[in-house]
Every structure is written in C-alpha cells, then in structure tokens.
C-alpha atoms as a PDB file:
ATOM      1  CA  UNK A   1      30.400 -11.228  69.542  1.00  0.00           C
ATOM      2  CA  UNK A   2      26.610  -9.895  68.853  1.00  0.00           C
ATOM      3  CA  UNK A   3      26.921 -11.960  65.692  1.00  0.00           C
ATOM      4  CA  UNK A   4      27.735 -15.005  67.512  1.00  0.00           C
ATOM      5  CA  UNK A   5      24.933 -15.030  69.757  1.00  0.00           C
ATOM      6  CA  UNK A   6      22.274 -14.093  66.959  1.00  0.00           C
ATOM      7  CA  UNK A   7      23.665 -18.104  65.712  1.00  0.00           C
ATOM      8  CA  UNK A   8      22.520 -18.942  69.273  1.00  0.00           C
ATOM      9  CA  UNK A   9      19.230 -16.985  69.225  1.00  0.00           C
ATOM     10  CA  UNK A  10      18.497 -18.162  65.512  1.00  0.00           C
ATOM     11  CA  UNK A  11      19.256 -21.543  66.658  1.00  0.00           C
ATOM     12  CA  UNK A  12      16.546 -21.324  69.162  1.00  0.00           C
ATOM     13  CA  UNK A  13      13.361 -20.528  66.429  1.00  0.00           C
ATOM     14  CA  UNK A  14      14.330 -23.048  64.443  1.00  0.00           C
ATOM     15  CA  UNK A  15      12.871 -25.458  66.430  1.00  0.00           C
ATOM     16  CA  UNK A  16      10.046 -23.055  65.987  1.00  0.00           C
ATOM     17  CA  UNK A  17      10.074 -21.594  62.681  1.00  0.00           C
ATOM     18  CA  UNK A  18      11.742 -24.994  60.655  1.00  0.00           C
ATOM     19  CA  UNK A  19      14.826 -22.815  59.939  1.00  0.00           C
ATOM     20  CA  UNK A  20      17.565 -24.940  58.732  1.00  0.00           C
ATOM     21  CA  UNK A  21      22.065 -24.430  58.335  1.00  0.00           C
ATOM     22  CA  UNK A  22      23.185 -23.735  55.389  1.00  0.00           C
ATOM     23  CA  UNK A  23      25.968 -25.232  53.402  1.00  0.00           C
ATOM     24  CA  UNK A  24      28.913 -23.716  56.274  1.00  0.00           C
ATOM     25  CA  UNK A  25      26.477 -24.931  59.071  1.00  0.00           C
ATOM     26  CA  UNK A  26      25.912 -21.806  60.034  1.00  0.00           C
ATOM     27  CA  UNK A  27      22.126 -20.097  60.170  1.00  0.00           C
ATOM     28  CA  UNK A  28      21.478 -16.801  58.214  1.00  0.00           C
ATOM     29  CA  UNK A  29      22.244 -14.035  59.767  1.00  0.00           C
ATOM     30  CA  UNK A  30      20.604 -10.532  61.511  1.00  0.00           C
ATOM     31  CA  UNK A  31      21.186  -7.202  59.614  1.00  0.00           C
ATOM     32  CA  UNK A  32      23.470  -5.718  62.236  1.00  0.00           C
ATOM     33  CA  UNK A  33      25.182  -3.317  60.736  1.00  0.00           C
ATOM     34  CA  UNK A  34      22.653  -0.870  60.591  1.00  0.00           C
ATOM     35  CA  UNK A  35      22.581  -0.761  65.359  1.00  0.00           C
ATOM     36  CA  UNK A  36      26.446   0.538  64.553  1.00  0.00           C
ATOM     37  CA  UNK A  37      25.222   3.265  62.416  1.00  0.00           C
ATOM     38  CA  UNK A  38      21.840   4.500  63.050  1.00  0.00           C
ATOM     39  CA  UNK A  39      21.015   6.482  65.991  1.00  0.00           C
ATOM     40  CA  UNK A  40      17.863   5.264  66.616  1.00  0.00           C
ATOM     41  CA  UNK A  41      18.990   1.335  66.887  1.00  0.00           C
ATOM     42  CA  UNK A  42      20.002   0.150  69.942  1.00  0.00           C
ATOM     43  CA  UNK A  43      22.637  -2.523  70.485  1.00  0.00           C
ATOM     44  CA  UNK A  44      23.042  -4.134  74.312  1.00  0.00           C
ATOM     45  CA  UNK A  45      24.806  -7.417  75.515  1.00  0.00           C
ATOM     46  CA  UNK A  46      22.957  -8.940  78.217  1.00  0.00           C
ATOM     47  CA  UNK A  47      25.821 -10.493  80.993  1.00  0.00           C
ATOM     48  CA  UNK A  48      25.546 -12.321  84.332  1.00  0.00           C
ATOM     49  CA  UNK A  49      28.472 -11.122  86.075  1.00  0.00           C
ATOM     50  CA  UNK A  50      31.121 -11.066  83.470  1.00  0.00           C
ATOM     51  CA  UNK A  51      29.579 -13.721  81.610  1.00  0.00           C
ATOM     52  CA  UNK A  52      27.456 -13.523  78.173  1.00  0.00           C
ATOM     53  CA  UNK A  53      23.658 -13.987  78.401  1.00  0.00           C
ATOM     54  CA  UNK A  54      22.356 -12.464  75.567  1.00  0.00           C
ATOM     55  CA  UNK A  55      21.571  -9.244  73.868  1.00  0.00           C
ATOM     56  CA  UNK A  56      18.263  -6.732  73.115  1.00  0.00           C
ATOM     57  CA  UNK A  57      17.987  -4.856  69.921  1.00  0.00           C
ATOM     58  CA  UNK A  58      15.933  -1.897  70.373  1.00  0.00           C
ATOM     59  CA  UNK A  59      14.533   0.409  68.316  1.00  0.00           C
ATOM     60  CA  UNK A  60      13.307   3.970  68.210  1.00  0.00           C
ATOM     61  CA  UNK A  61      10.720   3.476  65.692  1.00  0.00           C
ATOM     62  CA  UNK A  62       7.558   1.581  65.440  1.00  0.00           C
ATOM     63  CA  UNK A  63       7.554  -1.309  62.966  1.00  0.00           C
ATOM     64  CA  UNK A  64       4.217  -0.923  63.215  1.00  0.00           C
ATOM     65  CA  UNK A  65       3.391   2.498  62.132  1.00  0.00           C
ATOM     66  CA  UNK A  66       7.021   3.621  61.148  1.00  0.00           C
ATOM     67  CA  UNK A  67       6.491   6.360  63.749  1.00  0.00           C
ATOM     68  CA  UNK A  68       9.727   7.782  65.285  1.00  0.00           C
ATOM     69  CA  UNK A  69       9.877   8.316  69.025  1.00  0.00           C
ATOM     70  CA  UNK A  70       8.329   4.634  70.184  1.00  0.00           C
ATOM     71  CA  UNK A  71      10.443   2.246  71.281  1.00  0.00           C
ATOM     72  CA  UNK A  72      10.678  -1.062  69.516  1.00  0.00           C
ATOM     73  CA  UNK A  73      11.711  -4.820  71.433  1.00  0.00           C
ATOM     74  CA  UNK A  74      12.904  -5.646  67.848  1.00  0.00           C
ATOM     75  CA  UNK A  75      14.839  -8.954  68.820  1.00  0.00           C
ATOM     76  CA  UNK A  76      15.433  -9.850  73.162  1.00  0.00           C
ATOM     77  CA  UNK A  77      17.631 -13.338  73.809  1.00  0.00           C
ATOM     78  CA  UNK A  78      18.358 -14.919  76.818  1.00  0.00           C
ATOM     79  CA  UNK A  79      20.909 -18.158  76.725  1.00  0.00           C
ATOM     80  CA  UNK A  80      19.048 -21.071  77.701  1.00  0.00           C
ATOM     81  CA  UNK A  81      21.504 -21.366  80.917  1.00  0.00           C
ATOM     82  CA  UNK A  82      20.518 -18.193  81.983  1.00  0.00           C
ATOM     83  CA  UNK A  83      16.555 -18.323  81.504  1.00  0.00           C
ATOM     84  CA  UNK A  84      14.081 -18.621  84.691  1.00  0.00           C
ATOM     85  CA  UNK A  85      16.282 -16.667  86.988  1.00  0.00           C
ATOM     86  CA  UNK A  86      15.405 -13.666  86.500  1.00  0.00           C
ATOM     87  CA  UNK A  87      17.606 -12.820  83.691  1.00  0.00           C
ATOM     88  CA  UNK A  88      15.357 -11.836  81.466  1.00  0.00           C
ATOM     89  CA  UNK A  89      12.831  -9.920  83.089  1.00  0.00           C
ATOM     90  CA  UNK A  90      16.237  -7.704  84.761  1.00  0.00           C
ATOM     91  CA  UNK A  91      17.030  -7.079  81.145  1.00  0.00           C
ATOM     92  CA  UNK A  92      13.856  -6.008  80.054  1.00  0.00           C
ATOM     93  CA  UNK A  93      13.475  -3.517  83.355  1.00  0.00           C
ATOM     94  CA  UNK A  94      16.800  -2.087  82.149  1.00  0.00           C
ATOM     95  CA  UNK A  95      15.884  -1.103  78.994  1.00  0.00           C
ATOM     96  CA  UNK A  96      12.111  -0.170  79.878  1.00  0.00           C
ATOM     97  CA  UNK A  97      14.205   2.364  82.314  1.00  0.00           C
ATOM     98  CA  UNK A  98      16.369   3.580  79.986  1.00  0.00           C
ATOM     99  CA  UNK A  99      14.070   4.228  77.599  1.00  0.00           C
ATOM    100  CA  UNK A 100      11.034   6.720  78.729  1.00  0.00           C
ATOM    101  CA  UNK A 101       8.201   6.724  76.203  1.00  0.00           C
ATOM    102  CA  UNK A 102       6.037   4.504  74.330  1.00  0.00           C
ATOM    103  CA  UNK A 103       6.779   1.238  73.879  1.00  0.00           C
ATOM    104  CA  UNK A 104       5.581  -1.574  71.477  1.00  0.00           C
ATOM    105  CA  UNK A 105       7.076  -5.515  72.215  1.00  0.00           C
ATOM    106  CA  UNK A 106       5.730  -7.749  69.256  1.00  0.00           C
ATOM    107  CA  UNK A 107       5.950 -11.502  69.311  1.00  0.00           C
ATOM    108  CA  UNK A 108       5.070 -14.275  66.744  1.00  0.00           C
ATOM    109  CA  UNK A 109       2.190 -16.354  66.972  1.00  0.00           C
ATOM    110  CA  UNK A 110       4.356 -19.511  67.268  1.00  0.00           C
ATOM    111  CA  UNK A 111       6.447 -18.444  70.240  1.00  0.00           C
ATOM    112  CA  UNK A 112       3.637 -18.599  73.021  1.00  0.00           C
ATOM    113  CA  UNK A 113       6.846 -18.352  75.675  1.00  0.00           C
ATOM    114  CA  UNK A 114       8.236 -15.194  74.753  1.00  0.00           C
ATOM    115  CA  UNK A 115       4.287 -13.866  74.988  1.00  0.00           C
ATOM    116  CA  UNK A 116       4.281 -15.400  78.280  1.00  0.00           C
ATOM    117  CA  UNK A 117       7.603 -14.020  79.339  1.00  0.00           C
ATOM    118  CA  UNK A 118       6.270 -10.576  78.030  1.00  0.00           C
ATOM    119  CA  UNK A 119       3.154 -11.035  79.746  1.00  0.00           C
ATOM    120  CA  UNK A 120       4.626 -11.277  83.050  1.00  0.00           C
ATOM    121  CA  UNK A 121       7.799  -8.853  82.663  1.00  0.00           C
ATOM    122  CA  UNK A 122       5.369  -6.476  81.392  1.00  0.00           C
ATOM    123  CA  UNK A 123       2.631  -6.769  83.563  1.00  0.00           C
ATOM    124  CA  UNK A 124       5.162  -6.492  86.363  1.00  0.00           C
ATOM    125  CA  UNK A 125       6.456  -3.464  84.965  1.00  0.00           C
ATOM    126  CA  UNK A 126       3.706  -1.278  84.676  1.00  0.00           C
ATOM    127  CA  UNK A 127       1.948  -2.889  87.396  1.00  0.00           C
ATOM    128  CA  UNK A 128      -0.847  -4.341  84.775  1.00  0.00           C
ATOM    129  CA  UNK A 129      -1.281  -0.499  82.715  1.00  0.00           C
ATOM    130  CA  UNK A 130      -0.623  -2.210  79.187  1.00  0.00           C
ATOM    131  CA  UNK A 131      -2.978  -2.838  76.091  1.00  0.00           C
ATOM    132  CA  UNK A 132      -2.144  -6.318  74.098  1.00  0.00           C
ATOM    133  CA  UNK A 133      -3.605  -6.644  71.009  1.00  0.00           C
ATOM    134  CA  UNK A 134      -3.742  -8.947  67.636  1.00  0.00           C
ATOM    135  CA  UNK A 135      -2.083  -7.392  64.769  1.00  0.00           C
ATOM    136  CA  UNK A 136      -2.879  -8.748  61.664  1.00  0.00           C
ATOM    137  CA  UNK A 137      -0.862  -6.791  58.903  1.00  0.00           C
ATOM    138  CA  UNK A 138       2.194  -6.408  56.224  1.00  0.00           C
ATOM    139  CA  UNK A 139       3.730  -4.883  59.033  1.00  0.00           C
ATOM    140  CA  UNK A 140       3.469  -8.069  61.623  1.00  0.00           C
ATOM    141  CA  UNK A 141       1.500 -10.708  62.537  1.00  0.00           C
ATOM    142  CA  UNK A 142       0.971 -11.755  66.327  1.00  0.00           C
ATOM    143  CA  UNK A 143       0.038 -10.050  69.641  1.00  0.00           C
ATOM    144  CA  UNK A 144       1.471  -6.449  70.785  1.00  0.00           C
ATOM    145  CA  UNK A 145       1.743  -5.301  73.708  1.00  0.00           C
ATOM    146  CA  UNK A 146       1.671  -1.619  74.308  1.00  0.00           C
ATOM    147  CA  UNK A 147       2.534   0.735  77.449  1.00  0.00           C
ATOM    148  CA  UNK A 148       4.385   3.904  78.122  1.00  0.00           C
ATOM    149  CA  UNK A 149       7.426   4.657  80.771  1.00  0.00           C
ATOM    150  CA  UNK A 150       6.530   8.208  81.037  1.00  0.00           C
END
C-alpha cells in the first residue's frame, strides 16, 4: 500500500525534480524496508475517513547532525484530492503531538509549496516559536525549520 503511494508522491517531484519512468513505467522507489525494522523510523498512512490520503515517514534522528532523539519529517504526502482542506496541516499536528521533542522538517529548494505549507502548519503549531534556516551541506540543501513540542 505505502509503496503504492510513494509512485504517487514520486510522481508529484517529477514535475519538479525532471524524474522520469523507467522501462516498467514505474518511478524508482523509497527504501522502505528499513520503517518495518528500525525502531526509530516511523511509518503512518494518512486517511480521510476510510479513504487513503497519504503517508509521513518520520524519523528519530537528525539527518542533519545524525543525532538520536530529534525528530525527522523525512518524506510527508498529501493526494492532490485531498490538499487545501486541511489535510495536511491535521496530519502534521498529529505527528507533532505524538512526538514530544525536537523537531527538524527539511524541504528542497525547488519545492517552494511544501516550505509554504510548512511555514504555515508550523507557524500555527508553535504559535510562531520556530527558527528556519538555510542549510547548505552533504547532509541537505534547502531551508529547515526547527522547534520543539516539549
């Protein structure tokens, strides 16, 4: 199912990124296995009702630092269908409550949406108590926003 909607979410940067299908029509895909074994990823489906809407793959480790104990957006999708209403930002309160720490949610220079989204989700979140800043290394390229749920 996950797998599936990673084609979806893939799908979606290519129009970005100039990803193309391979030979089966099919995009590459995510290293998954690794949320159904390690106990620091952090598979969820996102659903509307009983319907599918997405999925967030956190982590419990900065790709930043490599520091354990700081929570990691590593990938967040939201179907098309399902984007504007509130979906999203639901999604992203979920997890933000689940998870009580520090937080780091990284996005690419070329996706100026998803910084917007993360802007606003949070910004609403911590009521405006985040850092963003311009990271520049091996590690990542692209803004960072940073904020704790403590």
């Amino acid at each position: 199912m996950l797998e599936n909607l990673v084609q979806l979410y893939v799908y979606d940067w290519s129009e970005l990124s100039g990803l193309d299908v391979g030979d089966d029509g099919r995009f590459g895909d995510l290293p998954l296995e690794p949320y159904w074994v390690d106990d620091w990823r952090h598979p969820f489906l996102l659903r509307v009702g009983d319907r599918l809407a997405g999925f967030a793959l956190i982590l419990e480790h900065s790709r930043l630092t490599g520091a354990h104990g700081v929570f990691d957006m590593a990938e967040f999708f939201v179907m098309r269908r399902y984007r504007r209403q509130g979906v999203g930002i639901a999604a992203a309160f979920a997890a933000f409550d689940r998870f009580k720490g520090p937080w780091e949610v990284r996005q690419r220079d070329e996706n100026a949406a998803a910084t917007a989204f993360w802007h606003r989700a949070i910004g609403d979140y911590t009521r405006g108590n985040y850092e963003e800043r311009r990271c520049d290394s091996p590690e990542w390229t692209g803004p960072v926003q940073t904020f704790s749920t403590r």
